[in-house]
N, C-alpha and C. Protein backbone atom coordinates (compact mmCIF):
# COMPACT_ATOMS: atom_id res chain seq x y z
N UNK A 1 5.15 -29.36 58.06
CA UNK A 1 4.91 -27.94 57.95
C UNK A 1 4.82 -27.58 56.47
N UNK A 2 3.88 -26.70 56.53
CA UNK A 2 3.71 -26.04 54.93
C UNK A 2 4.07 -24.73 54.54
N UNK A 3 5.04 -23.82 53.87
CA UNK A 3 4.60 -22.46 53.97
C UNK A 3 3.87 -22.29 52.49
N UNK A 4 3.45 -21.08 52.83
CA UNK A 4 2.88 -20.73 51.34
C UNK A 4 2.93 -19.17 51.00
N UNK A 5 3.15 -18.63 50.23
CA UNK A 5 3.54 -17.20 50.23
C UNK A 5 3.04 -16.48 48.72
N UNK A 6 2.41 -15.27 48.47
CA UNK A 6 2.19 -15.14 47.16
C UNK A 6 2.04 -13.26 47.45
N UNK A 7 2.12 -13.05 45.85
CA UNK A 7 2.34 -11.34 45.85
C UNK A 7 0.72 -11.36 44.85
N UNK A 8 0.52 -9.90 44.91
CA UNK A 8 -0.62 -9.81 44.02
C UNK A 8 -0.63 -9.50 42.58
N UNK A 9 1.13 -8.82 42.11
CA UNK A 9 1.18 -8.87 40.75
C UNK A 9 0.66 -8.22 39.98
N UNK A 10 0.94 -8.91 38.74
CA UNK A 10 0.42 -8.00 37.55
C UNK A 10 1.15 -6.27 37.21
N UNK A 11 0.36 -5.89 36.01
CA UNK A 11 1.31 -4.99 35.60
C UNK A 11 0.42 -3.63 36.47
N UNK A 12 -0.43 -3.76 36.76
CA UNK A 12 -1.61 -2.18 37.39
C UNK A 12 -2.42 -2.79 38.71
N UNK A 13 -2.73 -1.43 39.54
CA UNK A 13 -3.69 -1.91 40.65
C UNK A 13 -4.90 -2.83 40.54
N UNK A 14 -5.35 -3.81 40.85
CA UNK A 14 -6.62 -4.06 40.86
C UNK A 14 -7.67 -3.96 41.38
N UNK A 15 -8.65 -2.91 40.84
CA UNK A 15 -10.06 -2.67 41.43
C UNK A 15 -10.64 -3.09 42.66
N UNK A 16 -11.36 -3.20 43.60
CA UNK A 16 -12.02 -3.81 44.35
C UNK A 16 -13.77 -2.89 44.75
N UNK A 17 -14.64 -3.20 44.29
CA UNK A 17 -15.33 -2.87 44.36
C UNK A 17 -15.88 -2.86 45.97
N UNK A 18 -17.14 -2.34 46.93
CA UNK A 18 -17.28 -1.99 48.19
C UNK A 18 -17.92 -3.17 48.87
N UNK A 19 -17.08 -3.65 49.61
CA UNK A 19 -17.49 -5.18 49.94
C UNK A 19 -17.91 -6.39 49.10
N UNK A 20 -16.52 -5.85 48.65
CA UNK A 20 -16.40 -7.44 47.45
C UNK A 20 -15.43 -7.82 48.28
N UNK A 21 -15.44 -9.55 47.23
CA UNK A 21 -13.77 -10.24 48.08
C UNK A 21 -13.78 -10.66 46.19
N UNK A 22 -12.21 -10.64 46.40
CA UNK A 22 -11.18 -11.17 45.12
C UNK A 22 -10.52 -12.23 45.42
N UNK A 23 -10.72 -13.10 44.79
CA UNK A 23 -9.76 -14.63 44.91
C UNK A 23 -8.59 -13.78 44.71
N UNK A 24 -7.40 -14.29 45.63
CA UNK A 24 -5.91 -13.66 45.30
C UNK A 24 -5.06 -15.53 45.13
N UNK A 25 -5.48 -16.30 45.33
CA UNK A 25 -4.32 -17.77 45.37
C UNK A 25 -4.99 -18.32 45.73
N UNK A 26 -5.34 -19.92 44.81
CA UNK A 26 -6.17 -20.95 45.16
C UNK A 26 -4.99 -22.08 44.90
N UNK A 27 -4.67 -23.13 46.01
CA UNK A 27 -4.05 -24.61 46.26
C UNK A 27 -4.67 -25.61 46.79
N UNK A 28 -4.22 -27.13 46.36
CA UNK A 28 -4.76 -28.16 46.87
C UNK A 28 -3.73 -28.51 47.76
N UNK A 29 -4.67 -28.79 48.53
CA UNK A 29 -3.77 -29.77 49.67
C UNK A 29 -4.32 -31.13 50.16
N UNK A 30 -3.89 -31.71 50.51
CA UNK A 30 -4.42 -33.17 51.17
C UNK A 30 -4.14 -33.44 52.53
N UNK A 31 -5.10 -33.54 53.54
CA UNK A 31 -5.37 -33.75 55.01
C UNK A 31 -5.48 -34.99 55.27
N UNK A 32 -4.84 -35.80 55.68
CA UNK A 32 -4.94 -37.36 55.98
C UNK A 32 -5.46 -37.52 56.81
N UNK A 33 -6.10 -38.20 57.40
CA UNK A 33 -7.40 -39.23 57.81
C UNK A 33 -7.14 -38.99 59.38
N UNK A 34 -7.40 -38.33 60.16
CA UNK A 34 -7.40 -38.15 61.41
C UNK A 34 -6.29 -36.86 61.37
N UNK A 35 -6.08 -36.11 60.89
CA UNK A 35 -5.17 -35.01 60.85
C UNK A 35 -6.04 -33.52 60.84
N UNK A 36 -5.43 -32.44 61.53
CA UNK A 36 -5.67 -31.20 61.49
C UNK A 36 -4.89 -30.14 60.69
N UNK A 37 -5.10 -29.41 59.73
CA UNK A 37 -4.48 -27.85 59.03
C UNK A 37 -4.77 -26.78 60.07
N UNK A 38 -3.92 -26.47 60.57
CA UNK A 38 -4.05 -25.51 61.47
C UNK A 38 -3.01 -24.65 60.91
N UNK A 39 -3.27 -23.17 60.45
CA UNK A 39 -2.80 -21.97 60.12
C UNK A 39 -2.39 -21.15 61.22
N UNK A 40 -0.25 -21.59 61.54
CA UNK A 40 -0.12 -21.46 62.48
C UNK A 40 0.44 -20.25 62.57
N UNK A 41 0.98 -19.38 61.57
CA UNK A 41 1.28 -18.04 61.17
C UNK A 41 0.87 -17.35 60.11
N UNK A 42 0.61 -15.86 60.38
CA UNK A 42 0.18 -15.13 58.76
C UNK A 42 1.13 -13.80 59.25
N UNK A 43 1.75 -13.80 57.95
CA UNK A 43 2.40 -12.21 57.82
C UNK A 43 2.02 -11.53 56.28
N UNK A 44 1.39 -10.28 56.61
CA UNK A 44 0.97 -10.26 55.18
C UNK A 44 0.89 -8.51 55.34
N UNK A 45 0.97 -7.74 54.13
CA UNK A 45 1.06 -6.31 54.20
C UNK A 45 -0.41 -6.54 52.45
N UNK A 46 -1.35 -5.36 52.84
CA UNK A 46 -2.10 -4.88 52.06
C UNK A 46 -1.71 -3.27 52.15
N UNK A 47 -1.54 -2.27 51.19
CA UNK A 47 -1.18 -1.01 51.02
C UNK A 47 -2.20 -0.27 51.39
N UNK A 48 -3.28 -0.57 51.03
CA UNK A 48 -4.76 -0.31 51.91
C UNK A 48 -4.99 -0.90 52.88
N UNK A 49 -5.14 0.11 53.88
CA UNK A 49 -6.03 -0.66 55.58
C UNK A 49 -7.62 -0.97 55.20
N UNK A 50 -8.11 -0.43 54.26
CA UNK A 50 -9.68 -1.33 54.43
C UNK A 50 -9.84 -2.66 53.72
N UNK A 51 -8.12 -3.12 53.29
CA UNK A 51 -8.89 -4.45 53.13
C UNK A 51 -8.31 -5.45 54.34
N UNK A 52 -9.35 -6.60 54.42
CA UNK A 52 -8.74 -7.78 55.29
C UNK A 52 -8.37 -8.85 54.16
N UNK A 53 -7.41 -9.95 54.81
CA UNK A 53 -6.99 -10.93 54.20
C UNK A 53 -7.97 -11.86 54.60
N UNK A 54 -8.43 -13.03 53.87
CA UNK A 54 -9.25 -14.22 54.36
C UNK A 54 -8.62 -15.24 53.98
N UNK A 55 -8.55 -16.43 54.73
CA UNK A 55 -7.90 -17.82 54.40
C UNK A 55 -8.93 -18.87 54.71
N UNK A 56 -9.12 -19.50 53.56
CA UNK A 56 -10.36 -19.95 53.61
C UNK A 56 -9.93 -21.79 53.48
N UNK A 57 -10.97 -22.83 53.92
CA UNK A 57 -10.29 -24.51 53.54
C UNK A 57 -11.55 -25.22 53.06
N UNK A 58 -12.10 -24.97 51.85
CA UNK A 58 -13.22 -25.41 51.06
C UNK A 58 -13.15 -26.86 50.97
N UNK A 59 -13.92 -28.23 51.49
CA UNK A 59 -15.22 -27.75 52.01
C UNK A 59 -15.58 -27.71 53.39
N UNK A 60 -14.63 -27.23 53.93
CA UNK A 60 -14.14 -27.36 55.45
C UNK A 60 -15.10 -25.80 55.94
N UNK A 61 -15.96 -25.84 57.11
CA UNK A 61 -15.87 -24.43 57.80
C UNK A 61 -15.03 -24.08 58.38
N UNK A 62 -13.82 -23.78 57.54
CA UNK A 62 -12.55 -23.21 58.63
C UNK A 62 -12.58 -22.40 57.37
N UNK A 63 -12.08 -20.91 58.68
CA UNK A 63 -12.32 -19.42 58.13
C UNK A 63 -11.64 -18.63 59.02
N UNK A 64 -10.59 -17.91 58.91
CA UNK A 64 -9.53 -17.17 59.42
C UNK A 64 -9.78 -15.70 58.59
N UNK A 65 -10.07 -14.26 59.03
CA UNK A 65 -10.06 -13.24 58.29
C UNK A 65 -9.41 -12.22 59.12
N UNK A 66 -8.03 -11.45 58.65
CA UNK A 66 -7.37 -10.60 59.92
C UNK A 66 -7.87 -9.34 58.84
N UNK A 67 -8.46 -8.72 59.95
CA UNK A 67 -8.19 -6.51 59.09
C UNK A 67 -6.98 -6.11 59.23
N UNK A 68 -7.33 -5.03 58.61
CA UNK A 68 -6.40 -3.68 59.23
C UNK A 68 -5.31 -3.57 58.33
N UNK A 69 -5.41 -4.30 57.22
CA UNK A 69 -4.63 -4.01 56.10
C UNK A 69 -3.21 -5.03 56.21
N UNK A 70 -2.47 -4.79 56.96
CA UNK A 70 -1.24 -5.61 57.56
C UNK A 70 -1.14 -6.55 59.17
N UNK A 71 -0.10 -7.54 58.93
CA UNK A 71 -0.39 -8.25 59.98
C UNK A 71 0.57 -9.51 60.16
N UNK A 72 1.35 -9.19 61.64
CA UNK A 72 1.77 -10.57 61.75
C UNK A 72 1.47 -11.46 62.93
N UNK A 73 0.77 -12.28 62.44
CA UNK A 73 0.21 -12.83 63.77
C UNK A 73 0.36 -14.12 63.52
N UNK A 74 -0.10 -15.13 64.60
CA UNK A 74 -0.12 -16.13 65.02
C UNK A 74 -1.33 -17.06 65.51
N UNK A 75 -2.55 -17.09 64.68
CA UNK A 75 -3.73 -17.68 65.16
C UNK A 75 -3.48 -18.98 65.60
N UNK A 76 -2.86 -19.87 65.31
CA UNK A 76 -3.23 -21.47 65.54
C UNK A 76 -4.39 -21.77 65.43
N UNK A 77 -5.13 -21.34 64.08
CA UNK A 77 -6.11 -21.99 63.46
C UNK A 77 -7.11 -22.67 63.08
N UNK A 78 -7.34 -23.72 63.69
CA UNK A 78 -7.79 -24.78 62.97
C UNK A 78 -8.59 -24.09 61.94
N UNK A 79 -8.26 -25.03 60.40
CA UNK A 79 -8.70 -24.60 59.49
C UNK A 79 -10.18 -26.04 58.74
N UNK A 80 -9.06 -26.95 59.39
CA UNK A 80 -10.01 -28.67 58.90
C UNK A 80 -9.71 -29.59 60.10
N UNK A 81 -10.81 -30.57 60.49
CA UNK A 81 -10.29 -31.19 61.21
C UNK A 81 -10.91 -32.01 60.61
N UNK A 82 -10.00 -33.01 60.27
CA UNK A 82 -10.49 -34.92 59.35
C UNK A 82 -11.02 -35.50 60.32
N UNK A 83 -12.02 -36.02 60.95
CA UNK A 83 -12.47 -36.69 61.76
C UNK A 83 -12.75 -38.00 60.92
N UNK A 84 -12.95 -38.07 59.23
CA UNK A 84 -13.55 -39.29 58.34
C UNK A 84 -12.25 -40.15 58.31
N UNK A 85 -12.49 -41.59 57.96
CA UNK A 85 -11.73 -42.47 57.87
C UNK A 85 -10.87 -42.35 56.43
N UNK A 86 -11.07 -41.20 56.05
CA UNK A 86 -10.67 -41.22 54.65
C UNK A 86 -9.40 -39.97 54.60
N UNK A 87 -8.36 -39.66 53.42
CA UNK A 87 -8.03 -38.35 53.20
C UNK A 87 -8.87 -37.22 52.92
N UNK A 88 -8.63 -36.31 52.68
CA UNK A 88 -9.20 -35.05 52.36
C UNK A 88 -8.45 -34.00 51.43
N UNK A 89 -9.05 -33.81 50.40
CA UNK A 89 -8.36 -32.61 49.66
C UNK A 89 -9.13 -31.38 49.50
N UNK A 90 -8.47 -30.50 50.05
CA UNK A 90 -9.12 -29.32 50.58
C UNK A 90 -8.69 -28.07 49.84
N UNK A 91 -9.42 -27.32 49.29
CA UNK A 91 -9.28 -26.26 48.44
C UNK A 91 -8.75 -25.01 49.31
N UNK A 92 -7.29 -24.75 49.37
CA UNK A 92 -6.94 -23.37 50.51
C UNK A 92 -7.19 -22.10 49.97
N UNK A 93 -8.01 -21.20 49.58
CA UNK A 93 -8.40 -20.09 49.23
C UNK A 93 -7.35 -19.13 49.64
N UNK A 94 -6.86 -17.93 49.02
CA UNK A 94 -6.54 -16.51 49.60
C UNK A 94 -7.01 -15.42 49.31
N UNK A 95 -8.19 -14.76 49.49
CA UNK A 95 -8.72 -13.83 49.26
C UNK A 95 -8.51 -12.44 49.90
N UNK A 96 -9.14 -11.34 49.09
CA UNK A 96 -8.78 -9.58 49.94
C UNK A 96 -10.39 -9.53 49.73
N UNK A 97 -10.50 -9.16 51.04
CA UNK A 97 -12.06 -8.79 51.02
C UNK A 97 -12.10 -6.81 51.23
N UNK A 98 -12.79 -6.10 50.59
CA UNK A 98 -12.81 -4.64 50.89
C UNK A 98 -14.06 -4.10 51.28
N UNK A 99 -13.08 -4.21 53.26
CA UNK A 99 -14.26 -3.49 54.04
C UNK A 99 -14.59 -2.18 54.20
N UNK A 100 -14.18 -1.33 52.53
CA UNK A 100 -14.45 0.25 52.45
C UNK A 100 -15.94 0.37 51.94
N UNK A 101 -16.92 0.79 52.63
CA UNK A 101 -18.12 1.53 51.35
C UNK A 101 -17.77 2.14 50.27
N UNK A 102 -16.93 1.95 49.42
CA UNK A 102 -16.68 2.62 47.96
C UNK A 102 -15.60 1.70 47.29
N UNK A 103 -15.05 1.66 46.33
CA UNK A 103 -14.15 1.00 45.39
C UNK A 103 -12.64 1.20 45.92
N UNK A 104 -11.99 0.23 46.21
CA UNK A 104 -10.69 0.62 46.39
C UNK A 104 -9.44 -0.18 45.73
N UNK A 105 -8.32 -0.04 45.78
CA UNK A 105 -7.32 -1.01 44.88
C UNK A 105 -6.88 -1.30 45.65
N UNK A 106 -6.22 -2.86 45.35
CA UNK A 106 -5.11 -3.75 45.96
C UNK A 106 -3.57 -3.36 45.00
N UNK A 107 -2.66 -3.02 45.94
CA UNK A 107 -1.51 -2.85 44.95
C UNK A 107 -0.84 -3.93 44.40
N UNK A 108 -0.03 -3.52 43.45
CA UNK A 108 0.65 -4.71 42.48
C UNK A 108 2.15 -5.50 43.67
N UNK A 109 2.02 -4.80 44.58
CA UNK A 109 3.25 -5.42 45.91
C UNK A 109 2.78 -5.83 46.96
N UNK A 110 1.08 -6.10 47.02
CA UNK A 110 0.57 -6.64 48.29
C UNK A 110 0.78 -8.36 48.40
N UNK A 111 1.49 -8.60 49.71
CA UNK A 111 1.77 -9.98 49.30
C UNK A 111 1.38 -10.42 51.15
N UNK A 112 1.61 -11.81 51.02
CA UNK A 112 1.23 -12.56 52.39
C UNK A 112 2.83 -13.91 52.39
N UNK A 113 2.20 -13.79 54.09
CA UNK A 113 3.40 -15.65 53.82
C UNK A 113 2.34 -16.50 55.26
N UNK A 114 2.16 -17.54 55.08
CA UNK A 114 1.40 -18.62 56.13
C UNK A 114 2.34 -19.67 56.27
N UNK A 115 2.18 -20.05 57.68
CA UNK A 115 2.97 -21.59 57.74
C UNK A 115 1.64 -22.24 58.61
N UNK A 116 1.58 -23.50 57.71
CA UNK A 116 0.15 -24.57 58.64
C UNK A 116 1.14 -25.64 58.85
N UNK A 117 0.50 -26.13 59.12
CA UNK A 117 0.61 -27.57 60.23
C UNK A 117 0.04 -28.43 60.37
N UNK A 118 0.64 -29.57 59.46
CA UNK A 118 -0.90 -30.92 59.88
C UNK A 118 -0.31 -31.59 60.94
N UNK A 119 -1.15 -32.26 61.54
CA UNK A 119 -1.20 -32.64 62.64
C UNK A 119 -2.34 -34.20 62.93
């Protein structure tokens, strides 16, 4: 099991322009050779409801995006599935995407927590 948890920081709001996404936390991880990352919880509060959180597993098409600003849920994921005879190191993205038509801020206390699961 992995958790991973991060706040958004800094000393002032940060901008978000109208359907932009902002990198918020980029990690490596390594998927061993017949193993699955499956993102088996997200709890996360944004102070704004128009943004969603995205959890992304580069260069994997695994793509998890919850709205509505806050959220505790439980997808079971799959984010990568190693099918190659090899490891895998996979870039875990955390991004705020803002699904407002106009500019909005992420506050300096918006934070998340995930627990994955290789398998």
């Amino acid at each position: 099991m992995l958790q991973l948890n991060g706040i958004v920081g800094g000393s002032s709001p940060i901008s978000v322009g109208a359907g932009k996404t902002i990198l918020l936390q980029q990690i490596l991880i390594r998927v061993k050779s017949k193993q699955k990352l499956i993102l088996r919880d997200i709890n996360f509060l944004f102070n704004n409801e128009a943004f969603a959180i995205k959890i992304e597993a580069e260069p994997s098409p695994g793509v998890f995006i919850a709205r509505g600003g806050a959220g505790d849920l439980t997808p079971r994921k799959v984010l990568v599935n190693n099918t190659t005879g090899e490891d895998l190191l996979i870039f875990l993205l955390v991004s705020a995407v803002n699904k407002a038509k106009n500019s909005r801020s992420l506050s300096r206390s918006d934070s998340w927590h995930m627990t994955f699961v290789r398998r």
